[in-house]
N, C-alpha and C. Protein backbone atom coordinates (compact mmCIF):
# COMPACT_ATOMS: atom_id res chain seq x y z
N UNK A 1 24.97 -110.23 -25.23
CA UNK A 1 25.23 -110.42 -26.66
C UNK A 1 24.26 -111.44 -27.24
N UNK A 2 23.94 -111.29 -28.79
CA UNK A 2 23.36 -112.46 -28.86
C UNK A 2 24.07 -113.97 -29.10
N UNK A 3 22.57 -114.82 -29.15
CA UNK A 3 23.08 -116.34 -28.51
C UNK A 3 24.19 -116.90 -30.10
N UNK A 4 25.11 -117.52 -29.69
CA UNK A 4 26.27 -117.69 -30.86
C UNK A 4 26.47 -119.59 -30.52
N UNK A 5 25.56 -120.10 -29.23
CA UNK A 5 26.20 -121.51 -28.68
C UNK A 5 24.96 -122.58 -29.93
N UNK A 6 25.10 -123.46 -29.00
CA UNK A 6 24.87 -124.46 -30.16
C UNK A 6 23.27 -124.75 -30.16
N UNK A 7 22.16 -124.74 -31.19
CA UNK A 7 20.56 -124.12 -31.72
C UNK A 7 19.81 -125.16 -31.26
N UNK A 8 21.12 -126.38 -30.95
CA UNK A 8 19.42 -127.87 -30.50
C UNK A 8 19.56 -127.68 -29.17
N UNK A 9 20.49 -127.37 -28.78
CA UNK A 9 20.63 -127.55 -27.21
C UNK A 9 19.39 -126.25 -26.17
N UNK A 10 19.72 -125.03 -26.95
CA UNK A 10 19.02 -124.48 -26.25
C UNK A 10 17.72 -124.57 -27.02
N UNK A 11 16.95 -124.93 -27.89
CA UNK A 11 15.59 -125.10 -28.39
C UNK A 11 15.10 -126.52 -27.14
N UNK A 12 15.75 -127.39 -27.18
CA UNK A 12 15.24 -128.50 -25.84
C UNK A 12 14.94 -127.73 -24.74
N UNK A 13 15.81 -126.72 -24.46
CA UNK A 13 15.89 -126.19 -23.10
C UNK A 13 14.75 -125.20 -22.73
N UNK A 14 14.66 -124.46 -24.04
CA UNK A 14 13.37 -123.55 -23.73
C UNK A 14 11.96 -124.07 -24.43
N UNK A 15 11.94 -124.99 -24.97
CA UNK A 15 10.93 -125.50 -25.74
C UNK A 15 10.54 -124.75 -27.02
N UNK A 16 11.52 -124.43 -27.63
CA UNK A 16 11.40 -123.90 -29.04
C UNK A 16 12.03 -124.34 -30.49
N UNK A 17 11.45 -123.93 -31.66
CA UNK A 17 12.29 -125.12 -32.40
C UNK A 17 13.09 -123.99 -33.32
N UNK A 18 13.91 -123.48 -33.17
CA UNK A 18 14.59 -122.00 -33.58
C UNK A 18 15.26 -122.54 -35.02
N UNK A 19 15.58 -123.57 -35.14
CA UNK A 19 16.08 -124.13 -36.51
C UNK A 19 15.52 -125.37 -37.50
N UNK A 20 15.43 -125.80 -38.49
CA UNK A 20 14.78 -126.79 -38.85
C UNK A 20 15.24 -128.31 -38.02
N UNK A 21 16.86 -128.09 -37.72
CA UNK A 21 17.66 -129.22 -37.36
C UNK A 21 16.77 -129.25 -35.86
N UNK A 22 16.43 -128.31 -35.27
CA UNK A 22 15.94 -128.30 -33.84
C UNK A 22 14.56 -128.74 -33.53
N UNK A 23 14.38 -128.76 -34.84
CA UNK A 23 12.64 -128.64 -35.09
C UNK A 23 12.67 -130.62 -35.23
N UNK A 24 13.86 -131.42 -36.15
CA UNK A 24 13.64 -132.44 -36.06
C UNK A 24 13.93 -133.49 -35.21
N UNK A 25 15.12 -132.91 -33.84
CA UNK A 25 15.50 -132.99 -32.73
C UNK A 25 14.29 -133.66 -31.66
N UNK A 26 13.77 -132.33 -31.92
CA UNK A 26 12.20 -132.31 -30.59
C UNK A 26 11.60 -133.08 -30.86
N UNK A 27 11.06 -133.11 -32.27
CA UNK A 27 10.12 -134.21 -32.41
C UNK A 27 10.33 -135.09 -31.78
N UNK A 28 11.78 -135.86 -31.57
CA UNK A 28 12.07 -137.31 -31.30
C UNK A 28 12.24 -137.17 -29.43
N UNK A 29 13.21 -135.82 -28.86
CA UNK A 29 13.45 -135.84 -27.63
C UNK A 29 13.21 -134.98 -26.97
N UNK A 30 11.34 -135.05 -26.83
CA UNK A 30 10.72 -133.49 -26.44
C UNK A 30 11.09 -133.56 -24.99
N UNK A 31 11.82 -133.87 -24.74
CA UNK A 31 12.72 -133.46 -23.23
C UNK A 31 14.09 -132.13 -23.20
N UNK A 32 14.56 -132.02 -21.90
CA UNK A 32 15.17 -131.10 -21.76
C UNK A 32 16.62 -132.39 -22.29
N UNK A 33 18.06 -131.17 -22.68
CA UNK A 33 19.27 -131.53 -23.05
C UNK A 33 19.67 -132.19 -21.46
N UNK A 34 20.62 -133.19 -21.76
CA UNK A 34 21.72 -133.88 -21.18
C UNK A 34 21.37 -135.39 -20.82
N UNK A 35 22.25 -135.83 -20.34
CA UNK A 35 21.62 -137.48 -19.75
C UNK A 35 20.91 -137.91 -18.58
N UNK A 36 20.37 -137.03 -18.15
CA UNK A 36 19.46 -136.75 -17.26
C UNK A 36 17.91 -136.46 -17.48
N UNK A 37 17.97 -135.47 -18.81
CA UNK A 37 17.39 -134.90 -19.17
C UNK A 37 15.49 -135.96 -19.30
N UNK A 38 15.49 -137.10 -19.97
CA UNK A 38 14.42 -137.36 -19.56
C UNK A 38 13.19 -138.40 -18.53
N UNK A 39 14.59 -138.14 -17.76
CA UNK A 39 13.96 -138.36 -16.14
C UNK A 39 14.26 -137.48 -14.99
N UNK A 40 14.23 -136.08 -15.47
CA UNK A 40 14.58 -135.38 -14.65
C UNK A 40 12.97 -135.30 -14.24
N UNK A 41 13.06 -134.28 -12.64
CA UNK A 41 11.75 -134.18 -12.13
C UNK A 41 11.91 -132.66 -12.48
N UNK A 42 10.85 -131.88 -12.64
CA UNK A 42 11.32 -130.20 -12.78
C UNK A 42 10.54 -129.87 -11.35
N UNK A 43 11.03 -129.07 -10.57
CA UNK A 43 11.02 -128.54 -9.84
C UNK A 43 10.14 -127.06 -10.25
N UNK A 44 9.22 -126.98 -8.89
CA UNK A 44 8.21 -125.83 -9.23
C UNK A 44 9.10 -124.32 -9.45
N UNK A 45 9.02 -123.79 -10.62
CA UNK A 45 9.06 -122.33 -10.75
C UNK A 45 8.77 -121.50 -9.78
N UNK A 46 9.92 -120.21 -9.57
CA UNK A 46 8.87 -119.65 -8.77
C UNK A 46 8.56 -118.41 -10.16
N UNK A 47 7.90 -117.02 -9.82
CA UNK A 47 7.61 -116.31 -10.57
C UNK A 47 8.43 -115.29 -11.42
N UNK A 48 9.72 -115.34 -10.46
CA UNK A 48 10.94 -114.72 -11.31
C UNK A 48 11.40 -115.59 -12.65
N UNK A 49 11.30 -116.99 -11.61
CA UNK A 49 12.38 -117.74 -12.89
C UNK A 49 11.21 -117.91 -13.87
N UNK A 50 9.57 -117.84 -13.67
CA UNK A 50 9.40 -117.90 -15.09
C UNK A 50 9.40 -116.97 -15.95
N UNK A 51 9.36 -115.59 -15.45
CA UNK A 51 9.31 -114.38 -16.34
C UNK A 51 10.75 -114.19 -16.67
N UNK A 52 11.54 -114.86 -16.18
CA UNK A 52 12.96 -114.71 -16.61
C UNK A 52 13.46 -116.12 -18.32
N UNK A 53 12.19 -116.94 -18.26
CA UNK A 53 12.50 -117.75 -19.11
C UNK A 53 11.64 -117.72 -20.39
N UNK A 54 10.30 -116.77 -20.12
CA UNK A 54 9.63 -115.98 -21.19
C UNK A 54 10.58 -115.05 -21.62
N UNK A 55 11.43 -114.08 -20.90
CA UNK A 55 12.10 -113.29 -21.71
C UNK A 55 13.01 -113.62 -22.50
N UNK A 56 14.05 -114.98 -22.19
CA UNK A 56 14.59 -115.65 -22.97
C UNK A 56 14.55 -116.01 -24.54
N UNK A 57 13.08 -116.79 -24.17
CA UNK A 57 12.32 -117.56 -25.29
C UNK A 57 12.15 -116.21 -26.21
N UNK A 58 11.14 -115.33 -25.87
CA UNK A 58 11.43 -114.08 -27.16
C UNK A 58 12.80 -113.72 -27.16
N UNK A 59 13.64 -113.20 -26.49
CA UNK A 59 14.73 -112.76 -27.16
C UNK A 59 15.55 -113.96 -28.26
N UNK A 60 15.38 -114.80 -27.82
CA UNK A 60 16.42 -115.74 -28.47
C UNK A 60 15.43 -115.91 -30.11
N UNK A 61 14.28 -115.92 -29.82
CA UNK A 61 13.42 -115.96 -31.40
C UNK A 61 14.21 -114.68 -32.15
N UNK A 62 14.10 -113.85 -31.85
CA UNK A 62 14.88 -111.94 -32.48
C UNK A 62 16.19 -112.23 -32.79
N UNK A 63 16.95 -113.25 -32.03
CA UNK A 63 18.24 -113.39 -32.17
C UNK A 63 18.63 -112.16 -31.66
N UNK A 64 18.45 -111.49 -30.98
CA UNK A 64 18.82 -110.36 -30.05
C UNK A 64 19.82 -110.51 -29.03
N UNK A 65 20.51 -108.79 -28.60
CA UNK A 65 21.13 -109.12 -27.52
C UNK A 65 19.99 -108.56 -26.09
N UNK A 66 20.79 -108.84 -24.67
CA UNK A 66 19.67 -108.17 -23.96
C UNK A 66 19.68 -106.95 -23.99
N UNK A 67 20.74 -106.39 -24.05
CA UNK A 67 20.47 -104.73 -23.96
C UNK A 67 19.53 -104.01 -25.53
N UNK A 68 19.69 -104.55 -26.69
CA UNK A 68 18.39 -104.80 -27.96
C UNK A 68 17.38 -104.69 -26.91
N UNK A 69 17.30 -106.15 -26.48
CA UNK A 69 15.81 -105.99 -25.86
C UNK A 69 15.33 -105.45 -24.50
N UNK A 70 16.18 -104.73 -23.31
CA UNK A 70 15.83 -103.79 -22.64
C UNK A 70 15.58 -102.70 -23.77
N UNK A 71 16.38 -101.89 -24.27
CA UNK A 71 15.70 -100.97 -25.20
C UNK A 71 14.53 -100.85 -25.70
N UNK A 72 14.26 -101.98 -26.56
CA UNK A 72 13.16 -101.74 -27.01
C UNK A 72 11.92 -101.77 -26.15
N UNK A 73 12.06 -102.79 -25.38
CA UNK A 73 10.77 -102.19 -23.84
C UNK A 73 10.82 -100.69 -23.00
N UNK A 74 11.93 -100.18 -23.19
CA UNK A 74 11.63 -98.74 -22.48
C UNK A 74 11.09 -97.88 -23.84
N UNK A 75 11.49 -98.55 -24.93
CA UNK A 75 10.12 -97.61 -26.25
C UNK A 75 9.11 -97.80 -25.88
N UNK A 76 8.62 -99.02 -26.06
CA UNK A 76 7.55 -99.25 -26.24
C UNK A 76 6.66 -99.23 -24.74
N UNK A 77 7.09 -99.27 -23.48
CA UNK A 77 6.78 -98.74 -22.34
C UNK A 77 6.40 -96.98 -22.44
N UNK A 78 6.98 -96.23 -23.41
CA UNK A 78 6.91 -95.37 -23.45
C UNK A 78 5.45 -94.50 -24.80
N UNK A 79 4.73 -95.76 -25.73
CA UNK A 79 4.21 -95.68 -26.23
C UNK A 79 3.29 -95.89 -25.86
N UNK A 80 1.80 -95.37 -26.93
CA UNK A 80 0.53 -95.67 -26.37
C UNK A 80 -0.31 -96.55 -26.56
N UNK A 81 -0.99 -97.62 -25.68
CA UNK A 81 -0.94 -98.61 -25.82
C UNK A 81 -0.54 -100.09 -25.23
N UNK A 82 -0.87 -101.32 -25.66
CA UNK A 82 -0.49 -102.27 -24.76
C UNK A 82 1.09 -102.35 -25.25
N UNK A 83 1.94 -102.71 -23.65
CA UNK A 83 3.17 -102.52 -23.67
C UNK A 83 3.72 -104.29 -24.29
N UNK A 84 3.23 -105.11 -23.88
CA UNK A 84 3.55 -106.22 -24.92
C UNK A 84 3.44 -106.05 -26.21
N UNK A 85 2.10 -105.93 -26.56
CA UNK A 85 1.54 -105.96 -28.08
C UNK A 85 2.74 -105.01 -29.05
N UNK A 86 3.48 -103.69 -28.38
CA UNK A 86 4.38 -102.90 -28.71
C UNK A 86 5.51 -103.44 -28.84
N UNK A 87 5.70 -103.90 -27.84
CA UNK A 87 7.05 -104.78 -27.54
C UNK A 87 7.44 -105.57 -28.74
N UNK A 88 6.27 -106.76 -29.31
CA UNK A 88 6.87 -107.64 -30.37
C UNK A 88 6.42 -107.07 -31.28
N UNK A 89 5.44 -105.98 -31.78
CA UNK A 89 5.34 -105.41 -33.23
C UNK A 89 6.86 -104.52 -33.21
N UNK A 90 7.56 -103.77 -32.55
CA UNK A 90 8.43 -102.94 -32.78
C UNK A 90 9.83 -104.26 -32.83
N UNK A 91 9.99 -105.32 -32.49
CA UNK A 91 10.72 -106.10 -32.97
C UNK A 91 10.72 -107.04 -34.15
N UNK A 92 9.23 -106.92 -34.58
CA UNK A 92 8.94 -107.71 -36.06
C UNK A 92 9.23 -106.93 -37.13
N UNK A 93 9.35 -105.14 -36.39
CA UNK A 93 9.74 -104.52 -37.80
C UNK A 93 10.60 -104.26 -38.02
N UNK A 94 11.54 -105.00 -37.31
CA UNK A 94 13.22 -105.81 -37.32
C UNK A 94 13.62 -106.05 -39.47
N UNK A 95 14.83 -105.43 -39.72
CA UNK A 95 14.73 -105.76 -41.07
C UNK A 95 14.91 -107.56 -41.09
N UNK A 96 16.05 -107.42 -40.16
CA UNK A 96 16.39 -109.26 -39.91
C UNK A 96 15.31 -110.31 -39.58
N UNK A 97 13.98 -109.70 -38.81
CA UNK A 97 12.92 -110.87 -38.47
C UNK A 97 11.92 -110.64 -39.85
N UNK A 98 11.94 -109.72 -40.42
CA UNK A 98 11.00 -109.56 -41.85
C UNK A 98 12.25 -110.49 -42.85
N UNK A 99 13.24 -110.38 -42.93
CA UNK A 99 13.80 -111.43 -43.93
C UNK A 99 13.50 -112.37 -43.85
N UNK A 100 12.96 -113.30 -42.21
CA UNK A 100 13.23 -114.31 -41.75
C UNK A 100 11.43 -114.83 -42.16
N UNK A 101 10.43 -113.89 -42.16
CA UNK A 101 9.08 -114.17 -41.97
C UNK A 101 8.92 -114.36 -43.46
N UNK A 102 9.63 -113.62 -44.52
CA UNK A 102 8.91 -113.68 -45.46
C UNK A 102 9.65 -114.66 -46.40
N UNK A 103 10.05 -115.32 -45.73
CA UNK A 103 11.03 -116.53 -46.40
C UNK A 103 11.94 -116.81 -47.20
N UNK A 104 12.86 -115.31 -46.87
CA UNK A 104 13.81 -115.32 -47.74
C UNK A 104 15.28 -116.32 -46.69
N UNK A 105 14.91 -116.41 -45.80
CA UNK A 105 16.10 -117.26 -44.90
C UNK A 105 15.13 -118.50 -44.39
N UNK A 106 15.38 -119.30 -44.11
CA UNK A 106 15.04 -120.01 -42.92
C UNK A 106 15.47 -120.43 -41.65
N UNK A 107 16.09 -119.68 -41.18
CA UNK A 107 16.22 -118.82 -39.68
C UNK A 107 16.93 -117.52 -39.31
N UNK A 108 16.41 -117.50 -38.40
CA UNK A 108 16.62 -115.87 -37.85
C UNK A 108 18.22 -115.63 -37.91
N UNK A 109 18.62 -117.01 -37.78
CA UNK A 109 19.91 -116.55 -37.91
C UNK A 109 20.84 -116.53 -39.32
N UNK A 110 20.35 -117.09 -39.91
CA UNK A 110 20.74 -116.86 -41.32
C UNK A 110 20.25 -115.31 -41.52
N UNK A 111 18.89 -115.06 -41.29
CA UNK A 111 18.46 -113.54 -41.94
C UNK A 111 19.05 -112.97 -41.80
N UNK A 112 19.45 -112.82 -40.35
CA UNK A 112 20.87 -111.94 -40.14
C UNK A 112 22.11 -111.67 -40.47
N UNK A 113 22.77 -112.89 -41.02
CA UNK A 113 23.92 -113.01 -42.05
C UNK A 113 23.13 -112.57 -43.10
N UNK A 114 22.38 -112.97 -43.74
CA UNK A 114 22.30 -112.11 -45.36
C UNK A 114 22.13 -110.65 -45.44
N UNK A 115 21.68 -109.99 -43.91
CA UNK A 115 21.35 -108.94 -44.18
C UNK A 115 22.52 -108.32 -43.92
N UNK A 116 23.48 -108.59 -43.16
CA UNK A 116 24.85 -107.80 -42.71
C UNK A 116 25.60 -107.83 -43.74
N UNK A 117 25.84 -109.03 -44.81
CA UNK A 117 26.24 -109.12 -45.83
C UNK A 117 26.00 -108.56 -46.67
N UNK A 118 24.63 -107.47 -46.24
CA UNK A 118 24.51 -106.70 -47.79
C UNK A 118 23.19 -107.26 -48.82
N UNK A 119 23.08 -108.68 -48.70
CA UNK A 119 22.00 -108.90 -49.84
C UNK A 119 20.48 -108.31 -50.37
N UNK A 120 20.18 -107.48 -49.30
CA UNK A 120 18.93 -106.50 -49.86
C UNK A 120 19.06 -105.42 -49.75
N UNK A 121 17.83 -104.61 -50.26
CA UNK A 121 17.58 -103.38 -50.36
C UNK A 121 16.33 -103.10 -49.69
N UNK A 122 16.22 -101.94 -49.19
CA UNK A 122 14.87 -101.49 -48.84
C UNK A 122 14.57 -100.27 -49.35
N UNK A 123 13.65 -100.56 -50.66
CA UNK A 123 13.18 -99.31 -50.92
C UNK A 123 14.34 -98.70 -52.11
N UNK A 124 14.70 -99.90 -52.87
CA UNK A 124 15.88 -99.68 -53.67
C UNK A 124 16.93 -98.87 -53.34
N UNK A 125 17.03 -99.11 -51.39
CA UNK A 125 18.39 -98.72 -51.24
C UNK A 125 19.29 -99.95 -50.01
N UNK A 126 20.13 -100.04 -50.52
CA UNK A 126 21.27 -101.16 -49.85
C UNK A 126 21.21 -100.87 -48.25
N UNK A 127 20.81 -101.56 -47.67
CA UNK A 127 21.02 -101.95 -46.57
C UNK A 127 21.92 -103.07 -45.51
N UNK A 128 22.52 -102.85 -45.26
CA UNK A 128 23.12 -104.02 -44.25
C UNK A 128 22.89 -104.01 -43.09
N UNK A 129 21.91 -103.64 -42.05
CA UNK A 129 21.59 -103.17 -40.45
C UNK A 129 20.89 -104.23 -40.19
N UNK A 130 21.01 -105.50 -39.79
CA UNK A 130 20.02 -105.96 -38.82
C UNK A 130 18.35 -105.81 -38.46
N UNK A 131 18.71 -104.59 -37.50
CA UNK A 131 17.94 -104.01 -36.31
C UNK A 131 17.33 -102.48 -37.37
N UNK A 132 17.86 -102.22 -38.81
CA UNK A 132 16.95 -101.41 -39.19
C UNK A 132 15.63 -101.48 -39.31
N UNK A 133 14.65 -100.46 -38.77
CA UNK A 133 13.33 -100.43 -38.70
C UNK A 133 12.41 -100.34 -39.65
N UNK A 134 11.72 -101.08 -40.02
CA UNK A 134 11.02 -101.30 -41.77
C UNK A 134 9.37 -100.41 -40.97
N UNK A 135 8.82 -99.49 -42.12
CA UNK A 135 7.85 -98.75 -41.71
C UNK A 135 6.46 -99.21 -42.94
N UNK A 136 5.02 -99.52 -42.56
CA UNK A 136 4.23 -99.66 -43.68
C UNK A 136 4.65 -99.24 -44.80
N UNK A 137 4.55 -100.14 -46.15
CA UNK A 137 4.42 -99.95 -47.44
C UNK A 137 5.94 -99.71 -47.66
N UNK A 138 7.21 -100.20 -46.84
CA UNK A 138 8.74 -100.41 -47.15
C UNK A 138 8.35 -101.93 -48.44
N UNK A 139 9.66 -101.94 -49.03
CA UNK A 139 9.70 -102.72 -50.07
C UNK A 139 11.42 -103.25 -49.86
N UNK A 140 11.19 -104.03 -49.28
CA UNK A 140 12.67 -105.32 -49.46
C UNK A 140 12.80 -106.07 -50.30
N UNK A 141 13.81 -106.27 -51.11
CA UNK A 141 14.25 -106.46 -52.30
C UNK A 141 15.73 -107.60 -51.92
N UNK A 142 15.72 -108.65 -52.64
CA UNK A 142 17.10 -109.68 -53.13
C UNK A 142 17.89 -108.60 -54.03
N UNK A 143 18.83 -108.09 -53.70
CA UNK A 143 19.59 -107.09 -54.82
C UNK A 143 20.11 -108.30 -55.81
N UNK A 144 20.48 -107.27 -57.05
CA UNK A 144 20.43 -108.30 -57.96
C UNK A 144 21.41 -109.48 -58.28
N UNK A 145 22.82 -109.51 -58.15
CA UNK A 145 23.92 -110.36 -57.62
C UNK A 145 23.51 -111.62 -56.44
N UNK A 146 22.56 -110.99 -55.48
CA UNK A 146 22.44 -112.09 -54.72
C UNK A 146 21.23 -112.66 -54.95
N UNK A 147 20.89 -112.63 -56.10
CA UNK A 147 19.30 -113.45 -56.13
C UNK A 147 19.92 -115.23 -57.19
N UNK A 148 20.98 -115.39 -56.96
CA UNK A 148 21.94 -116.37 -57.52
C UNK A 148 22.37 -117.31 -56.45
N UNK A 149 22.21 -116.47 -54.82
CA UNK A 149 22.84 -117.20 -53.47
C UNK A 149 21.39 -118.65 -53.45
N UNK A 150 22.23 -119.62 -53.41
CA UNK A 150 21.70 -120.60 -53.69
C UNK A 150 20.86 -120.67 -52.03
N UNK A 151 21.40 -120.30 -50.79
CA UNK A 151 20.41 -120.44 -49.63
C UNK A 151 18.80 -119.46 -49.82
N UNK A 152 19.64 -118.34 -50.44
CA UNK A 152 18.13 -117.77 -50.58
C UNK A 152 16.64 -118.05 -51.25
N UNK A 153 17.69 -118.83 -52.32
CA UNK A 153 16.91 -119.66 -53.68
C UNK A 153 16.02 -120.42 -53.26
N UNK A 154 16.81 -121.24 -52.25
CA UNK A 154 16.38 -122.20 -51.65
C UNK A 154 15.03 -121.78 -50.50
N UNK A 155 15.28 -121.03 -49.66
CA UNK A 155 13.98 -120.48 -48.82
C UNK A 155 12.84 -120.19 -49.84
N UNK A 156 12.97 -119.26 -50.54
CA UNK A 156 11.94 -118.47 -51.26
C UNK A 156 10.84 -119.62 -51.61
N UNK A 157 11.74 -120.37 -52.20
CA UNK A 157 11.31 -121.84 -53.05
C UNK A 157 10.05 -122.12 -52.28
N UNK A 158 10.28 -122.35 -50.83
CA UNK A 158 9.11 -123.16 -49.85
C UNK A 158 8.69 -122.01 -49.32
N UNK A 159 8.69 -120.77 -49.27
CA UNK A 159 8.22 -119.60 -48.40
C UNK A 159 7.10 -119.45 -48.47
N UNK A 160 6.15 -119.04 -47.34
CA UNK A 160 4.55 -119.00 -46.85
C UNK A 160 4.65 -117.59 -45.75
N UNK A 161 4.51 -116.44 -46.78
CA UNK A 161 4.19 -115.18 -45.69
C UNK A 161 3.34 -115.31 -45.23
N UNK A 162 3.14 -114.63 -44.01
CA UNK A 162 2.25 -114.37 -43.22
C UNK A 162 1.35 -112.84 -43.73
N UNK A 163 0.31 -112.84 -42.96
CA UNK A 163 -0.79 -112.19 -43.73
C UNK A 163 -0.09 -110.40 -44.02
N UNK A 164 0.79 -110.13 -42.99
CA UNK A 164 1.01 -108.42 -43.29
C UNK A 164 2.00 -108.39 -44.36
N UNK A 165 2.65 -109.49 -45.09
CA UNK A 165 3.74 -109.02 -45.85
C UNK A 165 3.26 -109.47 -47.36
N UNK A 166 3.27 -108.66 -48.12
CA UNK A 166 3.09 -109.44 -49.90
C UNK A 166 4.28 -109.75 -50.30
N UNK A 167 4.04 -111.13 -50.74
CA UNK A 167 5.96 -111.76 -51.18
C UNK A 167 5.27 -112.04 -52.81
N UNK A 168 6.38 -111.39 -53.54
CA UNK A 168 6.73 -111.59 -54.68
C UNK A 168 7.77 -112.48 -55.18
N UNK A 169 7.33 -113.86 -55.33
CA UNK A 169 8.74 -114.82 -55.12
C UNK A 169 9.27 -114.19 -56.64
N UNK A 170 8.54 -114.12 -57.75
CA UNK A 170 8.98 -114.22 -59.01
C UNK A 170 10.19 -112.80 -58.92
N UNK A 171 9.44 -111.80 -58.50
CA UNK A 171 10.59 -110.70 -58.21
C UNK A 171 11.75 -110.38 -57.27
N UNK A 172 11.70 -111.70 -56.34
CA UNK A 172 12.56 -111.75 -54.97
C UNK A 172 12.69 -110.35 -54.16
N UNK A 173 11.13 -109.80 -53.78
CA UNK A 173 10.79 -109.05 -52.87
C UNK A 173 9.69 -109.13 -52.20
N UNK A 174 9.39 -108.84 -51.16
CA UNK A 174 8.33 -108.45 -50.10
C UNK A 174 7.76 -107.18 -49.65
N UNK A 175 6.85 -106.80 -50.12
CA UNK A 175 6.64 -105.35 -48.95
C UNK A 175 5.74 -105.74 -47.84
N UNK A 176 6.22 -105.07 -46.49
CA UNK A 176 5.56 -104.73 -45.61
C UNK A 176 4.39 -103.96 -45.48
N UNK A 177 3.24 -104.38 -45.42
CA UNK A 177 2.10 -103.89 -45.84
C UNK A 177 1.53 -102.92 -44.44
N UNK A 178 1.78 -103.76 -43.32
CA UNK A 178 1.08 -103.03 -42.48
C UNK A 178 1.43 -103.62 -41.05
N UNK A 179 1.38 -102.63 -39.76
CA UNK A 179 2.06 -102.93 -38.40
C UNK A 179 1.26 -104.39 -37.88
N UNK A 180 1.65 -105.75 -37.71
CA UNK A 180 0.53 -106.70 -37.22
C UNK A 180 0.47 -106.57 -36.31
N UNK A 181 -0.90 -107.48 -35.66
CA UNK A 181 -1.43 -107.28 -34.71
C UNK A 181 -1.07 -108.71 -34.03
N UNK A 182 -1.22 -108.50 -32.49
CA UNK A 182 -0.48 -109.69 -31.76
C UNK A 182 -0.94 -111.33 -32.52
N UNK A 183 -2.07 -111.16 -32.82
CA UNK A 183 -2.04 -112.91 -32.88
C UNK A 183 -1.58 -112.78 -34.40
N UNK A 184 -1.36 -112.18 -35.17
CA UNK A 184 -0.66 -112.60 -36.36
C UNK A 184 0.68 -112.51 -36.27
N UNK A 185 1.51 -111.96 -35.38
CA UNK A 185 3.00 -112.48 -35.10
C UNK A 185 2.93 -113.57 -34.36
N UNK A 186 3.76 -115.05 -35.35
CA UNK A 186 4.33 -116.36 -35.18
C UNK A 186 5.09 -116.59 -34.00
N UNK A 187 5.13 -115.73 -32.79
CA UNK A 187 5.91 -115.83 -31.64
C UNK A 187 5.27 -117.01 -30.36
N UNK A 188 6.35 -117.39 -29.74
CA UNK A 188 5.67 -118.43 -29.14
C UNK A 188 6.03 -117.73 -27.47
N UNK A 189 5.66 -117.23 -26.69
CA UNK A 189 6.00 -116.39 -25.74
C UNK A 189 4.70 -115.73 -24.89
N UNK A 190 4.64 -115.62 -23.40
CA UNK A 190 3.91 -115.02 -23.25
C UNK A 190 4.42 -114.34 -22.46
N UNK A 191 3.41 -113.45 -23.23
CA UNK A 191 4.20 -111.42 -23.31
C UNK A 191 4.51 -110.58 -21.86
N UNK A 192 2.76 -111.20 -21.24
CA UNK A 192 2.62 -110.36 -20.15
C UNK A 192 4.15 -110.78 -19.18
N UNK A 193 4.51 -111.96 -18.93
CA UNK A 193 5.27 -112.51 -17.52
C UNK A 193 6.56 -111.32 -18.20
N UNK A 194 7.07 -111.49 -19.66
CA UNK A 194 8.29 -110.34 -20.15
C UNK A 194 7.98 -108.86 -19.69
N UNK A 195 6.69 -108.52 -19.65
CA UNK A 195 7.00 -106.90 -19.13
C UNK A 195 7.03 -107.10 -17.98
N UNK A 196 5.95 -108.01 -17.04
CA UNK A 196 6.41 -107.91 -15.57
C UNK A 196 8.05 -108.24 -15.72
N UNK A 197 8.56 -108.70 -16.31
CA UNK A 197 10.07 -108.71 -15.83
C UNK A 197 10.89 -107.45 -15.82
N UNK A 198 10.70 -106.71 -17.20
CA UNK A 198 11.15 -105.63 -17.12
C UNK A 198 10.64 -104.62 -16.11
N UNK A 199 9.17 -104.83 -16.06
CA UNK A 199 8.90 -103.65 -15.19
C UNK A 199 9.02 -104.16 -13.34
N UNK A 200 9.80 -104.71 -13.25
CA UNK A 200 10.42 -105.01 -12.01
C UNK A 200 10.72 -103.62 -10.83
């Protein structure tokens, strides 16, 4: 299922800053969680546990569950092409990680509440899915009732898309312009050790 426990604890743990609160956490205790935590010695990895803690680190960015993300590697294992590079473009065209990129939330996990809740449209039609799949030249939209939700107000306000999406703050929409390419998805993960995991 996806992760529901508490956002500073596991951002220390995997070295990610998944929330702003987590983001101001690290700064101060770029160590791992507990009272141990920064005098612990880490002990050498072997090659499971690190491809087991790359897969983590992306899933937990998606806010995904694991069976989400086995799925989507037997797609994209099944497509043509590099099987990473597939892997995180077919999860960026996540409706929930495009809410999250184009700054209508500021985190993945909020995107996901606004989107289950109903607050956009794609393509001037109502959506509430998560995990619905946004295709070049889709158009996501603040429907009009929720362009008043003061969190959204609030993201848009400071929002900085990234190069594949055009954000229209004045109209509280974004379209998806086009499939990116690995180094323009903001992911902090490396890809290859996740398919060796899957492809076990």
């Amino acid at each position: 299922m996806k992760y529901n426990g508490p956002k500073v604890k596991i951002s220390r743990k995997l070295g990610l800053e998944l929330t702003p609160k987590a983001r101001k956490v690290t700064q101060k205790k770029n160590y791992g969680p507990g009272q141990h935590g920064p005098s612990r010695r880490r002990s050498k990895q072997s090659d499971y546990g690190r491809q087991l803690l790359e897969k983590q680190r992306l899933r937990l960015q998606y806010n995904i569950s694991e069976k989400q993300m086995s799925n989507y590697y037997k797609k994209a294992s099944k497509l043509v092409g590099n099987t990473g590079d597939l892997l995180i473009q077919l999860m960026e065209s996540r409706l929930d990680a495009f809410v999250y990129r184009a700054g209508f939330a500021t985190t993945i996990y909020a995107a996901r509440q606004y989107v289950s809740h109903g607050h956009f449209n794609v393509n001037g039609r109502r959506v509430n899915i998560p995990s619905y799949s946004l295709k070049p030249n889709d158009l996501v939209g603040v429907r009009e009732k929720s362009k008043k939700h003061i969190g959204i107000q609030e993201s848009i306000r400071n929002a900085g898309a990234p190069t594949y999406i055009e954000l229209s703050k004045a109209d509280f929409n974004a379209r998806y312009l086009n499939v990116p390419e690995r180094e323009d998805i903001p992911v902090i993960c490396e890809i290859p050790l996740v398919v060796e995991y899957y492809s076990r």
